[in-house]
Protein backbone atom coordinates (compact mmCIF):
# COMPACT_ATOMS: atom_id res chain seq x y z
CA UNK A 1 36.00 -40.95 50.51
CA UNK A 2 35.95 -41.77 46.86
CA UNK A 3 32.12 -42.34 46.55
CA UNK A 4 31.60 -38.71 48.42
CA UNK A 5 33.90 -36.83 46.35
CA UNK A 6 32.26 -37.93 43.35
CA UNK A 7 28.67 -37.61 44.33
CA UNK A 8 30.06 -33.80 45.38
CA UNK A 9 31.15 -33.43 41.91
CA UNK A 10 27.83 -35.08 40.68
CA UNK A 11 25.92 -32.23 42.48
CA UNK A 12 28.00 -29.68 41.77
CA UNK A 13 27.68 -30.67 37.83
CA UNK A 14 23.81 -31.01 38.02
CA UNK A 15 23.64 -27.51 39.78
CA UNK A 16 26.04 -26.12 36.67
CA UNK A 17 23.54 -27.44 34.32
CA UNK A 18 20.69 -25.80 36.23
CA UNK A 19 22.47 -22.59 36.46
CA UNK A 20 23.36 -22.52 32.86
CA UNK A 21 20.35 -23.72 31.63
CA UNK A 22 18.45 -21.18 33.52
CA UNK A 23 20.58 -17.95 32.57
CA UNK A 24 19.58 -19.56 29.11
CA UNK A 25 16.18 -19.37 29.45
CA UNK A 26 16.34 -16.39 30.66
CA UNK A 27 18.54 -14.70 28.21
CA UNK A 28 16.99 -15.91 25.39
CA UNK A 29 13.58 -17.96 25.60
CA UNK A 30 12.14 -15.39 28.34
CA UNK A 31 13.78 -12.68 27.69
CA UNK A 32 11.10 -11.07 25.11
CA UNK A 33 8.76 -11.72 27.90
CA UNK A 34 10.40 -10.57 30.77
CA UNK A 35 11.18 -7.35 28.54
CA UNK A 36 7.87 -6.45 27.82
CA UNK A 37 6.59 -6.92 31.23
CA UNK A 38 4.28 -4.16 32.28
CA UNK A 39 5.84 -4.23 35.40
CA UNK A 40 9.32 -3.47 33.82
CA UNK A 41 7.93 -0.79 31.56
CA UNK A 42 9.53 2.65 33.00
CA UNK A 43 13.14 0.02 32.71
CA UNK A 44 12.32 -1.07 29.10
CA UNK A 45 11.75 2.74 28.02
CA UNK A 46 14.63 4.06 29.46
CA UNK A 47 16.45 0.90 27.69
CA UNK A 48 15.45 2.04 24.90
CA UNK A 49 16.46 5.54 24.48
CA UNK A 50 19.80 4.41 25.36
CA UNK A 51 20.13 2.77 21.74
CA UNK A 52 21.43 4.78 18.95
CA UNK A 53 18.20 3.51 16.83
CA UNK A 54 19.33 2.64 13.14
CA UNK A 55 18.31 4.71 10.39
CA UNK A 56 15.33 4.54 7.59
CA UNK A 57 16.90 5.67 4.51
CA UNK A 58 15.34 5.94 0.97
CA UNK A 59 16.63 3.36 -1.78
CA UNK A 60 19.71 5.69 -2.68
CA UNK A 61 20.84 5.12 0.74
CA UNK A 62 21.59 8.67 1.42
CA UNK A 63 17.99 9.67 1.93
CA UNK A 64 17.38 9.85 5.35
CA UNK A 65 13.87 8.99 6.55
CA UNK A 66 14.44 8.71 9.93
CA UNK A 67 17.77 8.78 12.16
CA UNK A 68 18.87 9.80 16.10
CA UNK A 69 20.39 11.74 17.77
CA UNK A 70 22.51 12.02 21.24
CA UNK A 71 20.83 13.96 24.05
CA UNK A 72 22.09 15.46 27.50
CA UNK A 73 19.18 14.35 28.99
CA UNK A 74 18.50 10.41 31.38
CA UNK A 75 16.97 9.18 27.56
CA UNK A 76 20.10 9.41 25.52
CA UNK A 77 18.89 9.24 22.08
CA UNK A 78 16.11 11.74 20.60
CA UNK A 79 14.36 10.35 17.15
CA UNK A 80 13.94 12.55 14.10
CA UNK A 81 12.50 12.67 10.97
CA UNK A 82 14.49 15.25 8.93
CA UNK A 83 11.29 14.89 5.75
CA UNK A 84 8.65 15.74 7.98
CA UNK A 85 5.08 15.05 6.73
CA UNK A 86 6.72 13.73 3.66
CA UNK A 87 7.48 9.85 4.98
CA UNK A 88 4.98 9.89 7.65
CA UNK A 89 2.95 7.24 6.82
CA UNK A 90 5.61 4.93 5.51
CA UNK A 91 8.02 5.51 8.69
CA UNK A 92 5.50 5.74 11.32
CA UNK A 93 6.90 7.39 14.55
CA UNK A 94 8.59 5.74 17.72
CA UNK A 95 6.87 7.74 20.82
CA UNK A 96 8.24 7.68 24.51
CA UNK A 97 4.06 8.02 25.41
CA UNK A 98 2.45 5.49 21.84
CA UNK A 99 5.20 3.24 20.91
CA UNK A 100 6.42 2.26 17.18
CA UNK A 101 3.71 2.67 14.24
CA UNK A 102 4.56 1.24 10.69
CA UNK A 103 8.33 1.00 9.57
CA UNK A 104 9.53 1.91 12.94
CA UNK A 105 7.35 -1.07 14.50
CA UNK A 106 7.67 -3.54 11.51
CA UNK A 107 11.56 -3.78 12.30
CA UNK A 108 12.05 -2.61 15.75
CA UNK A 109 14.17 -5.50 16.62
CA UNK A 110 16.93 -4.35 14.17
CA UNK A 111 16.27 -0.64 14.66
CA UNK A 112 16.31 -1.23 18.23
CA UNK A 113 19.57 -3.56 18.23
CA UNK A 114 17.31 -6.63 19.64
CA UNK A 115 17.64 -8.79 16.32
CA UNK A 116 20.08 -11.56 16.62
CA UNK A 117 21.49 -10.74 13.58
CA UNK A 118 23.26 -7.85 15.36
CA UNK A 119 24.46 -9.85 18.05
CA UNK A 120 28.38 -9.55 17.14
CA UNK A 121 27.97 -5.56 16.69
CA UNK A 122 25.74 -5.51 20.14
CA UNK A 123 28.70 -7.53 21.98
CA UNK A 124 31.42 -5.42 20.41
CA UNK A 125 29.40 -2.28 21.96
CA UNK A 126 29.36 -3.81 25.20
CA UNK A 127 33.02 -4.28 25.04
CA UNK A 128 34.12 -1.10 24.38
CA UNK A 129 31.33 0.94 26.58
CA UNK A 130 29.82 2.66 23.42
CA UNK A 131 25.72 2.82 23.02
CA UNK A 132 24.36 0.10 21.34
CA UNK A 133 23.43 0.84 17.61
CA UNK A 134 20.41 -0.53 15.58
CA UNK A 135 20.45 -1.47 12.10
CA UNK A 136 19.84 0.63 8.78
CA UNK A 137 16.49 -0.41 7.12
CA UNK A 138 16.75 1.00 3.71
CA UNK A 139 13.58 1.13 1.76
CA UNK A 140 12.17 0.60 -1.65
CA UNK A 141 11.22 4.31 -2.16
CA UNK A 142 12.38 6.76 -4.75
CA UNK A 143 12.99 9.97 -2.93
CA UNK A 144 12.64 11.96 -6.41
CA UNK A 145 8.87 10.10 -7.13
CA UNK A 146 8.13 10.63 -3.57
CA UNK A 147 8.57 14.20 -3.98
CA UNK A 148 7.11 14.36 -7.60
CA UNK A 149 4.07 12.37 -6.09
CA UNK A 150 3.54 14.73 -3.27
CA UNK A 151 3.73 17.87 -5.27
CA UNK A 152 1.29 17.12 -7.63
CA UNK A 153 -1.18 15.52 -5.44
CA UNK A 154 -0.82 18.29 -3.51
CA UNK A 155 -1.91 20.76 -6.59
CA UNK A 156 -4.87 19.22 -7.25
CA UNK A 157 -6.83 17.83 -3.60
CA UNK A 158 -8.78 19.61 -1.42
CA UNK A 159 -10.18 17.19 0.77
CA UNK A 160 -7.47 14.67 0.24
CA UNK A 161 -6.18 12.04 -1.67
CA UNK A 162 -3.64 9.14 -2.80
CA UNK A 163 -0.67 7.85 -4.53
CA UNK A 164 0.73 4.52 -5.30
CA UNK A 165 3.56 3.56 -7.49
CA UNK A 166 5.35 0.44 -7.86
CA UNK A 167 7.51 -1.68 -9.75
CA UNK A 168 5.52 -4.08 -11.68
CA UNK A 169 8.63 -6.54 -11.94
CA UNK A 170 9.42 -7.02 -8.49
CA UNK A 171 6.91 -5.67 -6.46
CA UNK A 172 9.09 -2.21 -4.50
CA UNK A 173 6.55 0.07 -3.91
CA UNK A 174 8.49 3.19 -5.98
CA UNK A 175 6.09 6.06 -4.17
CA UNK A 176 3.19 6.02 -1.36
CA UNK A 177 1.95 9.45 -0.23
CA UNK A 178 -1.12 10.26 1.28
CA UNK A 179 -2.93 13.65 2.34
CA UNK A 180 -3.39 14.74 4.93
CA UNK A 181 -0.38 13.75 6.44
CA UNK A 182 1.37 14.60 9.81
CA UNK A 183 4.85 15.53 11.29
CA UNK A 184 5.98 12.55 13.36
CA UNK A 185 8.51 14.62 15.17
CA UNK A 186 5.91 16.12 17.87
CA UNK A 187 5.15 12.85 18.46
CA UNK A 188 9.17 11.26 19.21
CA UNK A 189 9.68 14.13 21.90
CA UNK A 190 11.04 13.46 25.06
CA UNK A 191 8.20 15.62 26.58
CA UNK A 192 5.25 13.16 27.52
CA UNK A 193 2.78 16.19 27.98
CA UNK A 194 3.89 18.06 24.94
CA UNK A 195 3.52 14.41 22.71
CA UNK A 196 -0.32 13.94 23.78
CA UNK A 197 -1.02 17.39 23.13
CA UNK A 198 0.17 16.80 19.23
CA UNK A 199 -1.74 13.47 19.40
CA UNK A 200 -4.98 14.90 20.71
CA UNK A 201 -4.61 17.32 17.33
CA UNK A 202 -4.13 14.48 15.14
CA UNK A 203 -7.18 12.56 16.18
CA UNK A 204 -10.42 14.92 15.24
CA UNK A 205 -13.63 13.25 16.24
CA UNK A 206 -13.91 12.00 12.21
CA UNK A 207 -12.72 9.13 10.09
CA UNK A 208 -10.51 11.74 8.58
CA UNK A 209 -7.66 11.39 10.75
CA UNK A 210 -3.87 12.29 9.27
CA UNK A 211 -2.73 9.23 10.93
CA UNK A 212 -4.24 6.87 8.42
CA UNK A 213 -2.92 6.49 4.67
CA UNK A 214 -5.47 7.28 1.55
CA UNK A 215 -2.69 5.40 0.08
CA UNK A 216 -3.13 1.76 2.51
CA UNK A 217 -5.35 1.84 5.22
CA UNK A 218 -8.45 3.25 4.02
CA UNK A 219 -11.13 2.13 1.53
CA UNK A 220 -12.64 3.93 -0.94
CA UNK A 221 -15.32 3.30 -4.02
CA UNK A 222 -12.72 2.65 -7.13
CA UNK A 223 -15.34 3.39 -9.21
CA UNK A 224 -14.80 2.03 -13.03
CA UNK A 225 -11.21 1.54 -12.62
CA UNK A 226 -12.36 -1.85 -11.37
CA UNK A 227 -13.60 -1.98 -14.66
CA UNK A 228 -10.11 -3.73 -15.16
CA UNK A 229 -11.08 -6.67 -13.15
CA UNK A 230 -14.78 -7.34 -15.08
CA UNK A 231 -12.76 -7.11 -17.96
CA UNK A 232 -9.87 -9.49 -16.31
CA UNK A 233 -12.56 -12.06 -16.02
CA UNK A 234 -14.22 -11.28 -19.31
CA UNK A 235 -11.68 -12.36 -21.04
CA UNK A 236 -10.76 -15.01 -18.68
CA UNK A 237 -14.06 -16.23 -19.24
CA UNK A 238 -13.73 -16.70 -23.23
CA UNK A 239 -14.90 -13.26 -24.16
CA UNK A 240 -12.73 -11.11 -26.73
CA UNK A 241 -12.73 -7.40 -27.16
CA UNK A 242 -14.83 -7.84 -30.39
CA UNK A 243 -17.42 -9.49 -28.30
CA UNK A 244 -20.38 -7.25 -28.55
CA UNK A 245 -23.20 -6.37 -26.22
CA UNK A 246 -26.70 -4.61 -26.40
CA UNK A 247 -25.75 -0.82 -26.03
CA UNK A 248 -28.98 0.77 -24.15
CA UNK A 249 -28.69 4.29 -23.46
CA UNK A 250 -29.42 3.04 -19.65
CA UNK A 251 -30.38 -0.59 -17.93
CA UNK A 252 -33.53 -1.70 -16.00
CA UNK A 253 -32.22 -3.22 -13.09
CA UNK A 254 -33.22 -6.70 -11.94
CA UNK A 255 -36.01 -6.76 -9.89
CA UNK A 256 -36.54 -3.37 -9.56
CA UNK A 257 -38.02 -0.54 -11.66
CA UNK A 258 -34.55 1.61 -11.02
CA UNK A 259 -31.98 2.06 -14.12
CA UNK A 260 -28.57 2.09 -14.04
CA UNK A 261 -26.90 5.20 -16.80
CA UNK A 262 -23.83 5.80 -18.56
CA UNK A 263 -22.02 8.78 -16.64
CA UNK A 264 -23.11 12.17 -17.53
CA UNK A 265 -26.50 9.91 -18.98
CA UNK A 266 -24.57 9.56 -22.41
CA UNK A 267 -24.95 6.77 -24.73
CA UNK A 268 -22.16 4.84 -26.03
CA UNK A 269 -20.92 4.43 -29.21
CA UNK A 270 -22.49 7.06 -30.69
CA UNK A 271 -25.70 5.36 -30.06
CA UNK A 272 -25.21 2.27 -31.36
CA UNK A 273 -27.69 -0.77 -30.75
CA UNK A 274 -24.68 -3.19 -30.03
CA UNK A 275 -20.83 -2.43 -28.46
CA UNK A 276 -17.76 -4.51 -28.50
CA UNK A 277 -16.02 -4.97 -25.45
CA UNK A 278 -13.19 -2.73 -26.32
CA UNK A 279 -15.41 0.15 -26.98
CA UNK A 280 -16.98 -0.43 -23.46
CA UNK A 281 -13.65 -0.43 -22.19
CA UNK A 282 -12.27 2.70 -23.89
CA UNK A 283 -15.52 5.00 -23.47
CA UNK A 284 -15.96 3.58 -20.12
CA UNK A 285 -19.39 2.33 -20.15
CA UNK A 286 -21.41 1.49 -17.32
CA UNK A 287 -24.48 -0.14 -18.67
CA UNK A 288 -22.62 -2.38 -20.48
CA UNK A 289 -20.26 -3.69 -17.85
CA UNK A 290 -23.18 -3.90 -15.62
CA UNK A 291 -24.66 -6.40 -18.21
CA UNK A 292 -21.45 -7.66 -17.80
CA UNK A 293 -21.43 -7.93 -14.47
CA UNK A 294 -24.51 -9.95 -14.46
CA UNK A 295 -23.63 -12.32 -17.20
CA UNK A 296 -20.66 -13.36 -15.72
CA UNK A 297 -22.11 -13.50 -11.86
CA UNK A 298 -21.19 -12.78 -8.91
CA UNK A 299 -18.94 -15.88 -8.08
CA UNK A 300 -17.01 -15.34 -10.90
CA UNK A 301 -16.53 -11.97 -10.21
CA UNK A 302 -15.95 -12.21 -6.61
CA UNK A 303 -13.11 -15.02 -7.74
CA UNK A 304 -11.01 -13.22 -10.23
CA UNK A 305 -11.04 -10.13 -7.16
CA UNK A 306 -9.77 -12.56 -4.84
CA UNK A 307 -6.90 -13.36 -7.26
CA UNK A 308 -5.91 -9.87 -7.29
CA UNK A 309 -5.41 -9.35 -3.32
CA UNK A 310 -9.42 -8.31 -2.61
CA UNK A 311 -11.44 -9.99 0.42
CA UNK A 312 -7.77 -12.06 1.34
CA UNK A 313 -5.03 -11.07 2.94
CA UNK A 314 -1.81 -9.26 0.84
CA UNK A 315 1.44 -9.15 3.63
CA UNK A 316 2.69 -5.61 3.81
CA UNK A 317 5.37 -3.85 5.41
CA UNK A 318 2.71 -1.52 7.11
CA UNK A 319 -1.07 -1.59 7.98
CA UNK A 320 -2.78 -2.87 4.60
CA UNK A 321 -6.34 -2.70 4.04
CA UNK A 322 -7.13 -5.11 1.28
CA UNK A 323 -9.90 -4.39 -1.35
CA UNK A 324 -13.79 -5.60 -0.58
CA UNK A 325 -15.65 -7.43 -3.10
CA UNK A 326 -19.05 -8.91 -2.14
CA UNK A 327 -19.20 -12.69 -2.04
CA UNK A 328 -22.17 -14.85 -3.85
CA UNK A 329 -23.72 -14.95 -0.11
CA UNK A 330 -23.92 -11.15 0.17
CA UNK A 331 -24.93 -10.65 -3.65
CA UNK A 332 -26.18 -13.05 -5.30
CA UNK A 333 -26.75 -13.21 -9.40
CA UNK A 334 -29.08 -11.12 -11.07
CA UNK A 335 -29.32 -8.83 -8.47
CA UNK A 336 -29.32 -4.62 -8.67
CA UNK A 337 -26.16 -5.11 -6.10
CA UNK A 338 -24.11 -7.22 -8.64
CA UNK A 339 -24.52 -4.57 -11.56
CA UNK A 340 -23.37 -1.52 -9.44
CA UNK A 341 -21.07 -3.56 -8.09
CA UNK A 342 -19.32 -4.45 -11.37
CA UNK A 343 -18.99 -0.60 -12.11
CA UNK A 344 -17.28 -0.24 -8.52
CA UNK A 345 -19.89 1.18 -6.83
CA UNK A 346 -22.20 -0.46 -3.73
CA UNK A 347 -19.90 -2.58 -1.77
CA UNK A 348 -16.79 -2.51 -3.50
CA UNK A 349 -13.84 -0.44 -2.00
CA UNK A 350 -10.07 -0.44 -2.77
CA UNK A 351 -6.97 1.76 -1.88
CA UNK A 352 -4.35 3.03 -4.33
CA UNK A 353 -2.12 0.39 -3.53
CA UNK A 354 -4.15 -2.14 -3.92
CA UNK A 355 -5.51 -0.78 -7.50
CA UNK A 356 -2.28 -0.29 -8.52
CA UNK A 357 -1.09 -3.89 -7.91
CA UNK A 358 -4.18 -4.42 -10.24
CA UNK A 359 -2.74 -2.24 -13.01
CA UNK A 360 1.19 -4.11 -12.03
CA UNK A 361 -0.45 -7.84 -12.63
CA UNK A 362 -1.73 -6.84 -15.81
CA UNK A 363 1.40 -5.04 -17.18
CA UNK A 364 3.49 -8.11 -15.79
CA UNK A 365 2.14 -10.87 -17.95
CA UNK A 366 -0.60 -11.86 -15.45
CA UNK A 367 2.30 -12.29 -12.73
CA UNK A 368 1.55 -9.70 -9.50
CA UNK A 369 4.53 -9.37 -7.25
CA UNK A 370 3.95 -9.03 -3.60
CA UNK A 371 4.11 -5.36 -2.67
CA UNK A 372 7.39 -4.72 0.09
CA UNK A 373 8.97 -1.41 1.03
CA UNK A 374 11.91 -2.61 2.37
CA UNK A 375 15.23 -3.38 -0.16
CA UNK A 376 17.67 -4.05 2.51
CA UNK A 377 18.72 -4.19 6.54
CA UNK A 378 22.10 -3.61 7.25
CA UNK A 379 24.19 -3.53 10.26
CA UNK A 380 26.05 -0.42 12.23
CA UNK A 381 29.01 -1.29 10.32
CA UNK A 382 26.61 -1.23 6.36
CA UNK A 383 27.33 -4.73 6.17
CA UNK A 384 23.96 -5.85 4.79
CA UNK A 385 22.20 -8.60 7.37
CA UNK A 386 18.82 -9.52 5.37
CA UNK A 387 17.95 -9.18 1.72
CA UNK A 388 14.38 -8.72 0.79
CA UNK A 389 13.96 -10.13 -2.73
CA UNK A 390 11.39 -10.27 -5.43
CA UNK A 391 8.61 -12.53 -3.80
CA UNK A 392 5.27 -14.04 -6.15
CA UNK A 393 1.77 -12.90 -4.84
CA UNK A 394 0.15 -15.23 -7.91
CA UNK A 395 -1.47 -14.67 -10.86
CA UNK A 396 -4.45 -13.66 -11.05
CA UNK A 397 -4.74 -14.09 -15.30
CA UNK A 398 -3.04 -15.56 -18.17
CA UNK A 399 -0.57 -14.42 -20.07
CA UNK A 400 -3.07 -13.76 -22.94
CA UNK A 401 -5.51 -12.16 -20.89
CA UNK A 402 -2.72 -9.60 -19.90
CA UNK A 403 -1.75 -8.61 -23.68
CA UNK A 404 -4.88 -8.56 -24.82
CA UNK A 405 -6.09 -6.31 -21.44
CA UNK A 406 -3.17 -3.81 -21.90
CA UNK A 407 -3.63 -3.26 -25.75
CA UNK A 408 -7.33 -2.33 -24.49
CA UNK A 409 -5.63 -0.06 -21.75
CA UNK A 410 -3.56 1.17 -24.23
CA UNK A 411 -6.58 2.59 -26.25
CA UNK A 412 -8.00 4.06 -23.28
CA UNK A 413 -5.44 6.36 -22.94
CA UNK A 414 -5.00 6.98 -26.85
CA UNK A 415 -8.36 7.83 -28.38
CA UNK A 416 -10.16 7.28 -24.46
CA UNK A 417 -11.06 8.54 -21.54
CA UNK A 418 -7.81 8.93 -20.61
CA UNK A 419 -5.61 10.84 -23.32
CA UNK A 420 -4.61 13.42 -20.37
CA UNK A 421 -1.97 10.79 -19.35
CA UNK A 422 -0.42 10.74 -22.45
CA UNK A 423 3.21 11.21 -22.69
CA UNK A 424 5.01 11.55 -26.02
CA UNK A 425 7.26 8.93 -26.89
CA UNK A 426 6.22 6.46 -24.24
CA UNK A 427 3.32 3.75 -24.58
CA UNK A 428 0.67 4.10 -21.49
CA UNK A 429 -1.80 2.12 -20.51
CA UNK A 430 -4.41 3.18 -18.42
CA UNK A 431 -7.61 3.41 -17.10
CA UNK A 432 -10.27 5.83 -15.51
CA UNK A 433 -12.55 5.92 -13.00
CA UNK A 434 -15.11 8.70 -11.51
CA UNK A 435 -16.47 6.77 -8.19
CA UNK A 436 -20.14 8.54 -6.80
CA UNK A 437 -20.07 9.45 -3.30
CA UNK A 438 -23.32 10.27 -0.63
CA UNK A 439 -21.80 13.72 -0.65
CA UNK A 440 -22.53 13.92 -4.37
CA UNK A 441 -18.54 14.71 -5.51
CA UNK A 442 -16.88 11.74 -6.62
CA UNK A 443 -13.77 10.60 -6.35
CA UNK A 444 -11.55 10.68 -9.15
CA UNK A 445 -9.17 7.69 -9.90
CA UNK A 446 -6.61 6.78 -12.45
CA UNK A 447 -4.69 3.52 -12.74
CA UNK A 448 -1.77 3.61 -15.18
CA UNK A 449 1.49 1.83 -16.03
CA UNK A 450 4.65 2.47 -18.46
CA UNK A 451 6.06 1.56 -21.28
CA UNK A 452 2.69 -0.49 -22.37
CA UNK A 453 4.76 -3.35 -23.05
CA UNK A 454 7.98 -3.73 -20.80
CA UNK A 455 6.52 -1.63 -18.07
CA UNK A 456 9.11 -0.60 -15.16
CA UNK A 457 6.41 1.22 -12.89
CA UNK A 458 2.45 0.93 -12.18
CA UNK A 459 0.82 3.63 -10.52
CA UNK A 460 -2.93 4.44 -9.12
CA UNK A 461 -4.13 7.84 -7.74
CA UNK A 462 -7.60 8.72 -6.29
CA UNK A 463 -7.97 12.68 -5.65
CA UNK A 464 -11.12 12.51 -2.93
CA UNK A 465 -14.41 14.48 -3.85
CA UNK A 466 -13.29 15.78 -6.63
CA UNK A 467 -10.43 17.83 -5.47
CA UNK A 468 -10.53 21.06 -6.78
CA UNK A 469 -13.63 20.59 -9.03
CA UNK A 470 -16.07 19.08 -7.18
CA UNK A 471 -18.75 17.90 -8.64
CA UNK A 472 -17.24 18.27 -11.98
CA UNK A 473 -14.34 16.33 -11.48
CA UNK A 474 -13.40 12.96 -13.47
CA UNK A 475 -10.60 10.37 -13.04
CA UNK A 476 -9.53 11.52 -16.89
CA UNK A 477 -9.47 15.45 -15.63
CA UNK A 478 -7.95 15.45 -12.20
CA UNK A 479 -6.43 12.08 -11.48
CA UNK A 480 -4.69 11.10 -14.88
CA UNK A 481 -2.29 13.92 -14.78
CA UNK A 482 -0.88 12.92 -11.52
CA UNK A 483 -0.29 9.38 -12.93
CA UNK A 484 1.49 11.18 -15.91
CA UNK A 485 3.78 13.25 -13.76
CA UNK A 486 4.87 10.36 -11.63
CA UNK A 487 5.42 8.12 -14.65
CA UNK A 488 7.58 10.81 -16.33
CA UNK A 489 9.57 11.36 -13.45
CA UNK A 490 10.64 7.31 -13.59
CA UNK A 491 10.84 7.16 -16.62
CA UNK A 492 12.39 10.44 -18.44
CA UNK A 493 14.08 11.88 -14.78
C-alpha cells in the first residue's frame, strides 16, 4: 500500500514539474514567439491598444513627444504626437496598419509594458483591473535647439536639408531635424483605410520621401568639410600646418588629361607657388588637398575615415546610415578617384550626424562619444528603470592632432571661409564645404563646434542644392548661419 502511495505521489510530482515547467516556457521562453505569431496577429493588435503606451518626452521631461490617449472605441488607447512634423523622424510613429518606426520601435518593450523591468507595475495593474502602462523614454533632445534648428533650416531650404547637434562630451544628440518631414498622427489612426491613404502620400515614386531623415538615413557628397578628415590624417601622418605644398592654380590628374580647380577656378594664396597646410585649410583649397589626397593614399585615407564611424557600423537609437569612403580595392593610389575623393566628391557620402560626430571627436581631444538619443526610461510610477550613460565610440586622433586641428578650425571661421558663423564673445571652430551635384547646385555644408576649446555642442548642417540660391550657394553663405543660430541658442539661451 506503501510502495503505491508513493509511486502516486512520484507521478503526481513529475506531472507538477511538467506542468510548471511548461507554463514556464510558455510564459517566458515562448512567449515572444507565440506573440508575434502571424496567426495571432488581429489578438496581438488588439493587445496592444489596450496599453496606455508610455510617453517620449524631450530632456526637460515636460516636453512631450509622443503620449496616449483613452478611446471609446474596441482599441482603447489612440497615439499622438502633440509636435507634429517637428519629432517625426526621431519618434517614428506606432501604426495599427505599419507597426513601430524609430523611437517608438527601438523601445517598444518598455513603451508597450513588455520589458521585464516593468514587471512589478504590470502585476500591480493586473491586480487592481487598471490598463497596463508603458514606460517614459525621455530623450537627449533640447526642445528649445530643436525648435531653433527647425526654424532656421526652414528659412533657408528649398529642396531640403539637415541638422545635427550634439554634445561633444558625452555623445546626446542636442538637435536632429530634417526637411521634409511628416505628421505621424495620420499614420497612428484607428482608421486602417484613412492610415494607407496618408502613407500612399508620403511615399512619391522618388528617393525624396519625408519618411527618411537628411539628418541619418540618407547620404550625401560632404564636399570639403571632409577636408577635416585629410587634414585628421595629415597631421596624423607627421605633417604640420606649416607644411607647405606646390600651389597650382589647378592639378593634372593622374592618368588622365582632366584637371581638378580650386572652386570658383581661383588660386590660392594669392597666387603663391607654395601653401602651408593651414592656408589650404582656411581658404579651402582643393588642388592642394587633392595633392594631399594622393600623397597620403588611399589606405591611409580610407583608415583614419573608418576611425571616425565611415564604411563601419556606429549603433544608433534609430536607422543610421554611416559615411562611405572608398577602400584601396575600389581606388587605388594615384588615381583621378582618390583626388576627388579627398575633396569629398566621387564616392564619398556622409549625413549631418555623422559629420558632426567628425567635428565632436576633434573638439573632444580626439575622444568621439557614441551618438544616443535616449537619457533615461522610467517606469509608470517616474521611478527611473535604465540609465543610458556616456559610452566611448574611440578615437580616431591624438590629442595633439585635435589642438592643433581646432586652432586651424578656429582660423577658418576667423579670417576664412567661414566668418558668417562668427559669434562675438565665443571661440568657433568650423569648417565649410560646397559639395557639386549632377544637377549642377551644390549642396552647402557647415560643420562647427563651441567654445573652440571646452566645447559643450558640435553641430553639422547641409542645406540641399543650394537652398535658396542655387547655383550660387556656398557652405560659408547658406549653411554657416544655421550652425551659428543653433550654437547661440546652447550657448547664450
Amino acid at each position: 500500500m506503501d510502495r503505491q502511495v508513493r509511486r502516486l505521489a512520484v507521478a503526481l510530482g513529475v506531472m507538477f514539474v511538467i506542468l510548471f515547467a511548461q507554463l514556464n516556457y510558455l510564459q517566458v521562453f515562448a512567449a515572444s514567439s507565440i506573440f508575434n505569431n502571424p496567426a495571432n496577429e488581429k489578438r496581438r493588435i488588439i493587445q496592444d491598444f489596450q496599453v496606455r503606451r508610455g510617453e517620449i518626452v524631450a530632456r526637460d521631461g515636460h516636453t512631450v513627444l509622443a503620449d496616449s490617449v483613452p478611446t471609446s472605441g474596441a482599441l482603447k488607447f489612440l497615439r499622438r504626437y502633440p509636435q507634429g512634423s517637428l519629432y517625426a523622424h526621431i519618434t517614428g510613429f506606432d501604426s495599427l496598419v505599419f507597426g513601430a518606426t524609430r523611437l517608438e520601435s527601438t523601445y517598444n518593450d518598455f513603451l508597450g509594458a513588455r520589458a521585464t523591468e516593468l514587471l512589478p507595475s504590470t502585476i500591480e495593474d493586473e491586480i487592481l483591473n487598471r490598463p497596463k502602462r508603458g514606460g517614459t523614454v525621455v530623450t537627449t533632445i533640447d526642445p528649445k535647439l530643436q525648435q531653433v534648428a527647425e526654424h532656421a533650416l526652414s528659412q533657408a531650404v528649398t529642396n531640403g536639408g539637415a541638422v545635427a547637434a550634439l554634445d561633444p562630451r558625452t555623445g546626446e544628440v542636442l538637435a536632429l531635424v530634417s526637411i521634409p518631414s511628416f505628421d505621424p498622427n495620420p499614420l497612428s489612426t484607428h482608421n486602417p483605410k484613412g492610415i494607407r491613404a496618408a502613407m500612399k502620400q508620403l511615399k512619391p515614386r522618388s528617393p525624396k520621401t519625408p519618411l527618411l531623415s537628411n539628418a541619418t538615413d540618407q547620404l550625401f557628397p560632404p564636399g570639403s568639410t571632409f577636408k577635416l578628415v585629410d587634414t585628421a590624417a595629415a597631421l596624423e601622418a607627421g605633417l604640420t600646418p606649416s607644411s607647405k605644398f606646390p600651389n597650382p592654380p589647378q592639378l593634372t590628374l593622374p592618368q588622365t588629361t582632366h584637371k581638378l580647380s580650386n572652386f570658383g577656378g581661383e588660386h590660392c594664396a594669392g597666387g603663391a607657388s607654395t601653401i602651408t597646410l593651414e592656408e589650404a585649410l582656411v581658404e579651402s583649397c582643393n588642388v592642394t588637398f587633392a595633392e594631399i589626397g594622393l600623397k597620403l593614399g588611399t589606405a591611409r585615407l580610407f583608415d583614419q575615415a573608418r576611425k571616425f564611424g565611415f564604411a563601419g557600423h556606429v549603433d544608433f537609437d534609430v536607422p543610421f546610415s554611416e559615411g562611405r569612403f572608398p577602400s584601396p580595392s575600389d581606388v587605388p593610389d594615384n588615381s583621378p578617384g582618390l583626388a576627388f575623393s579627398a575633396i569629398g566628391q566621387q564616392d564619398v557620402a556622409a549625413n549631418p550626424l555623422q559629420m558632426a560626430l567628425v567635428g565632436a571627436a576633434i573638439g573632444n581631444g580626439g575622444l568621439e562619444m557614441q551618438p544616443h538619443l535616449v537619457r533615461q526610461i522610467l517606469d509608470p510610477q517616474g521611478v527611473p528603470i535604465r540609465t543610458i550613460g556616456p559610452t566611448e565610440f574611440g578615437r580616431p586622433i591624438s590629442g595633439r592632432t585635435a589642438a592643433i586641428e581646432t586652432k586651424l578650425m578656429e582660423q577658418v571661421v576667423q579670417r576664412g571661409t567661414g566668418t558668417a558663423a562668427q559669434i562675438p564673445g565665443v571661440p568657433v571652430a568650423g569648417k565649410t564645404g560646397t559639395a557639386e551635384t549632377p544637377g549642377g547646385k551644390p549642396h552647402a555644408w557647415f560643420v562647427a563646434f563651441a567654445p573652440a576649446q571646452h566645447p559643450r555642442i558640435a553641430v553639422a548642417v547641409v542645406v540641399l542644392n543650394g537652398g535658396s540660391l542655387g547655383s550660387e550657394a556656398t557652405g560659408g553663405r547658406v549653411a554657416a548661419p544655421i550652425a551659428r543660430a543653433v550654437i547661440e541658442a546652447a550657448l547664450k539661451g
